[in-house]
Protein backbone atom coordinates (compact mmCIF):
# COMPACT_ATOMS: atom_id res chain seq x y z
CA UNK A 1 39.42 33.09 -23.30
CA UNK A 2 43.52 33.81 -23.99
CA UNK A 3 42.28 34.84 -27.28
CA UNK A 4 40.61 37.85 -25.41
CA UNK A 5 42.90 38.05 -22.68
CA UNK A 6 45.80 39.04 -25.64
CA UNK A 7 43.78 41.37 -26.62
CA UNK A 8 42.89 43.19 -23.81
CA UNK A 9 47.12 42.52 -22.86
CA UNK A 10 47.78 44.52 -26.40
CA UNK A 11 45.23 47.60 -26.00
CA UNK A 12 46.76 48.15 -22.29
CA UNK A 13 50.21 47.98 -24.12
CA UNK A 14 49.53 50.03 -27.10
CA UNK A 15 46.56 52.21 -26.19
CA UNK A 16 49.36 55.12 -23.96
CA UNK A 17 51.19 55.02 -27.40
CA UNK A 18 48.35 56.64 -28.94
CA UNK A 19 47.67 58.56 -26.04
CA UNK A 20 50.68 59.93 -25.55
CA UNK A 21 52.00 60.52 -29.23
CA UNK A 22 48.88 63.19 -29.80
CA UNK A 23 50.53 64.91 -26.70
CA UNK A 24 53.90 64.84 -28.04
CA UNK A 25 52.99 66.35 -31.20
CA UNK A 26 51.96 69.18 -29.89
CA UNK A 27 54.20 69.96 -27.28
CA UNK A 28 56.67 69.48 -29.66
CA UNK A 29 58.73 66.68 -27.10
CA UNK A 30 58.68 63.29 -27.93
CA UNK A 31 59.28 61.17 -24.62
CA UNK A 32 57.29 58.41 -26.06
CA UNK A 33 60.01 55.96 -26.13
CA UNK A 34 60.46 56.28 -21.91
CA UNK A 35 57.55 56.15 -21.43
CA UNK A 36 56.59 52.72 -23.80
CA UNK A 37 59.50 51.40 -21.93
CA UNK A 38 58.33 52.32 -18.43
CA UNK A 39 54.68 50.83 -19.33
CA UNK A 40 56.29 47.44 -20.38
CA UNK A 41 58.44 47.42 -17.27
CA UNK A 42 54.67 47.92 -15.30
CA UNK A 43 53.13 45.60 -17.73
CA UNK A 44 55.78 42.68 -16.60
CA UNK A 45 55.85 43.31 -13.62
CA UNK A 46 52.21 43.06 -12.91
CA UNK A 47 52.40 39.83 -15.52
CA UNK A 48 55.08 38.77 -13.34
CA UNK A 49 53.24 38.99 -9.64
CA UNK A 50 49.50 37.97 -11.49
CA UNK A 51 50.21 35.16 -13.83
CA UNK A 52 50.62 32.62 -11.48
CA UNK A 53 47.34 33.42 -9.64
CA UNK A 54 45.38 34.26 -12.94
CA UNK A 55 46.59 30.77 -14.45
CA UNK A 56 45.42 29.09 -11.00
CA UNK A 57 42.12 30.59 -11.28
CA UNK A 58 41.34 29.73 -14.66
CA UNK A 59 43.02 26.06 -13.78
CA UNK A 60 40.68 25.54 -11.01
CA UNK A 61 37.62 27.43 -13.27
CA UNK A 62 38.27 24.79 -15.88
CA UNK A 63 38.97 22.23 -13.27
CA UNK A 64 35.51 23.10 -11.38
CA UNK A 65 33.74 23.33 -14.72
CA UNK A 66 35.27 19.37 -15.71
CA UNK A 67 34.14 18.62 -12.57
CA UNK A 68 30.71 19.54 -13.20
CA UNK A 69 30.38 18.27 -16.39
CA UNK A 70 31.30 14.60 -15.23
CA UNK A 71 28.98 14.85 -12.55
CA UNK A 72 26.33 15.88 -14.80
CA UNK A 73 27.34 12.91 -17.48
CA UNK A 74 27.55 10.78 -14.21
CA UNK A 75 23.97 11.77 -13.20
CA UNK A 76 22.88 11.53 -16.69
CA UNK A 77 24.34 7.84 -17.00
CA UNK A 78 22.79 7.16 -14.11
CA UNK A 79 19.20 8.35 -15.24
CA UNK A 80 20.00 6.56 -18.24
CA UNK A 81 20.44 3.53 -16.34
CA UNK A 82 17.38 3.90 -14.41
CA UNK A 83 15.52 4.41 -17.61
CA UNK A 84 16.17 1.30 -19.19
CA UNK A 85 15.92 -0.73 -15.37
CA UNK A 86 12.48 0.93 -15.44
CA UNK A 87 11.53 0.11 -18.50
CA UNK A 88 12.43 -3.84 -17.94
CA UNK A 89 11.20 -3.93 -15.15
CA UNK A 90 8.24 -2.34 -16.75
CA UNK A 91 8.10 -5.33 -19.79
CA UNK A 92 8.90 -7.70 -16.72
CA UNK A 93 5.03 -6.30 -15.27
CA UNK A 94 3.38 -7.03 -18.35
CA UNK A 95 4.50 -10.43 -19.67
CA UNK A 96 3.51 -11.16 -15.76
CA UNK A 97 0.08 -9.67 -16.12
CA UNK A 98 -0.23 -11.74 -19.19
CA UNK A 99 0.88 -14.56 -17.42
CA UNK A 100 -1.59 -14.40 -14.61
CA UNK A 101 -4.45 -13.57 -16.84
CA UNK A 102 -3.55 -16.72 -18.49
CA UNK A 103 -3.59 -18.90 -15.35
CA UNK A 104 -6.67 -16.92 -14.29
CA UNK A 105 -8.57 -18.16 -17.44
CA UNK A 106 -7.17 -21.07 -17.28
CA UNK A 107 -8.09 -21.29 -13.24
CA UNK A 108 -11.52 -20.00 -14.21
CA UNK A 109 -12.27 -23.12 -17.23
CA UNK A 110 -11.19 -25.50 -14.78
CA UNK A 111 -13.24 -24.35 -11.98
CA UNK A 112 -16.14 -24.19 -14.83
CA UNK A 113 -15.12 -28.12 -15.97
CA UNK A 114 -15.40 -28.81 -11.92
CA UNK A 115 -18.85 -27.18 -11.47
CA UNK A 116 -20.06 -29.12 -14.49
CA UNK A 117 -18.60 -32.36 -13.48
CA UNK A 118 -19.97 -31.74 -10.04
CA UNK A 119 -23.57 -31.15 -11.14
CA UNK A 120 -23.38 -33.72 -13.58
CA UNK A 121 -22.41 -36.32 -11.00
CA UNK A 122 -24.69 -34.63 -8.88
CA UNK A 123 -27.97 -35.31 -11.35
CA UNK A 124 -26.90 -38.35 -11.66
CA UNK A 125 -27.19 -39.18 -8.15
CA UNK A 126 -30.23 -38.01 -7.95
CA UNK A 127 -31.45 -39.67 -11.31
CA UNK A 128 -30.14 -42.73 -9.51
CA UNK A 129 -31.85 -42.39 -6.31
CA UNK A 130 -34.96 -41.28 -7.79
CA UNK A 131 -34.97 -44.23 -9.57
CA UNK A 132 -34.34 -46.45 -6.26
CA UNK A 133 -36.85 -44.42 -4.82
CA UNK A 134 -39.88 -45.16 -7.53
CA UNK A 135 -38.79 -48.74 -7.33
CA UNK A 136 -38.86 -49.05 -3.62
CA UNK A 137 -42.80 -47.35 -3.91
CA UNK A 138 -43.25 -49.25 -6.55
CA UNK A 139 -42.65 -52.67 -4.36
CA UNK A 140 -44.20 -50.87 -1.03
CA UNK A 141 -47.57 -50.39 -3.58
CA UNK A 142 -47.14 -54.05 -4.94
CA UNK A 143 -47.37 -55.19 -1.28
CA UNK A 144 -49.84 -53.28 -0.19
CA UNK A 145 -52.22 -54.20 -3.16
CA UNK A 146 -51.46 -57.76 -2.58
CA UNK A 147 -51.78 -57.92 1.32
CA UNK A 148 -55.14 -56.17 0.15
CA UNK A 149 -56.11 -59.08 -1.68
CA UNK A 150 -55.33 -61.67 0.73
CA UNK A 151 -56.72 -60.46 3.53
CA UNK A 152 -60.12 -59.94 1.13
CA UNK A 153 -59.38 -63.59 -0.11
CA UNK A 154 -58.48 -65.23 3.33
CA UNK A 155 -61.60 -63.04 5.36
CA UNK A 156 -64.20 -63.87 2.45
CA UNK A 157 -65.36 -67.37 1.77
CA UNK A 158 -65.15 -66.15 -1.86
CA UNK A 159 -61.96 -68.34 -2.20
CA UNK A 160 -61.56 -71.81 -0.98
CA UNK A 161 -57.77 -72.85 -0.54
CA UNK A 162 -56.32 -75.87 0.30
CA UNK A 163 -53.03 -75.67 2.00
CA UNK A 164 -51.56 -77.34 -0.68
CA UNK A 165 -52.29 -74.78 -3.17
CA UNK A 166 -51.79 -71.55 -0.84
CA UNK A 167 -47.98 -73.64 -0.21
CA UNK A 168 -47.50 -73.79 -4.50
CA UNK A 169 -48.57 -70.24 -4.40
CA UNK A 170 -46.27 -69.42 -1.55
CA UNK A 171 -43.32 -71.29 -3.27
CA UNK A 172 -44.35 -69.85 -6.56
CA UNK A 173 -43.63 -66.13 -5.10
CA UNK A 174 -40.44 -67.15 -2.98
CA UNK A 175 -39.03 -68.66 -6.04
């Protein structure tokens, strides 16, 4: 930016010299010196009453540009920040997925272990009480049969008893 503000600074300055020294040549006068020394006085003068102002505007340009830049590297840091929070959060999500899918199998064996300890308990059970239940037919069949057979015996004179021997019998079965 100076670089092109000396040379715009040098064309002002030198670019009446030219100008003027074509005139001067053919007029045959050669005021050139006055008038270089008037433009210089301008040129100073208006150096003099703009500097300040053009150096505060290109202070506060550059200022206003820094400005923007940090906010941008600010805003950038800050994306940069939520990047990497995002993506831990995001590797944070997946080992706990993996976690729960490993308590969910492991949830789901159990409750399979359970369901086949239940129903093996539960046939068993029912092994067992079928079991009591054959028996107890088994003994409600004997009796039958056998009060069958002694009411035939006792109501037919097929069978003569003595009390002695229907006692042996009777002590026979309680025993």
């Amino acid at each position: 930016m100076q670089l092109k503000f000396k040379y715009l600074l040098l064309t002002l300055v030198l670019s009446p010299a030219f100008v003027f020294a074509s005139e001067a040549a053919a007029e045959g006068g050669t005021d050139i010196v006055a008038r270089t020394v008037n433009f210089l006085i301008f040129a100073a003068i208006l150096y003099y009453l703009l500097a300040d102002k053009i150096r505060a505007y290109f202070r506060g340009r550059t200022a206003a540009i820094a400005k923007r830049l940090t906010e941008i590297q600010e805003k950038l840091n800050s994306a940069r920040e939520a990047k990497e929070s995002a993506a831990k959060e995001l590797e944070n999500a997946k080992v706990k997925a993996k976690e729960l899918v490993e308590t969910a199998k492991k949830e789901a064996q159990l409750l399979s272990e359970k369901i086949e300890k239940d129903a093996e308990a539960e046939i068993a059970h029912l092994k067992h009480a079928f079991t009591e239940r054959m028996q107890i037919e088994e003994k409600k069949m004997t009796r039958n049969v056998v009060s069958e057979v002694i009411e035939e015996v006792f109501q037919g004179d097929a069978l003569q008893l003595s009390n002695e021997d229907f006692i042996k019998i009777i002590k026979k079965k309680v025993a």
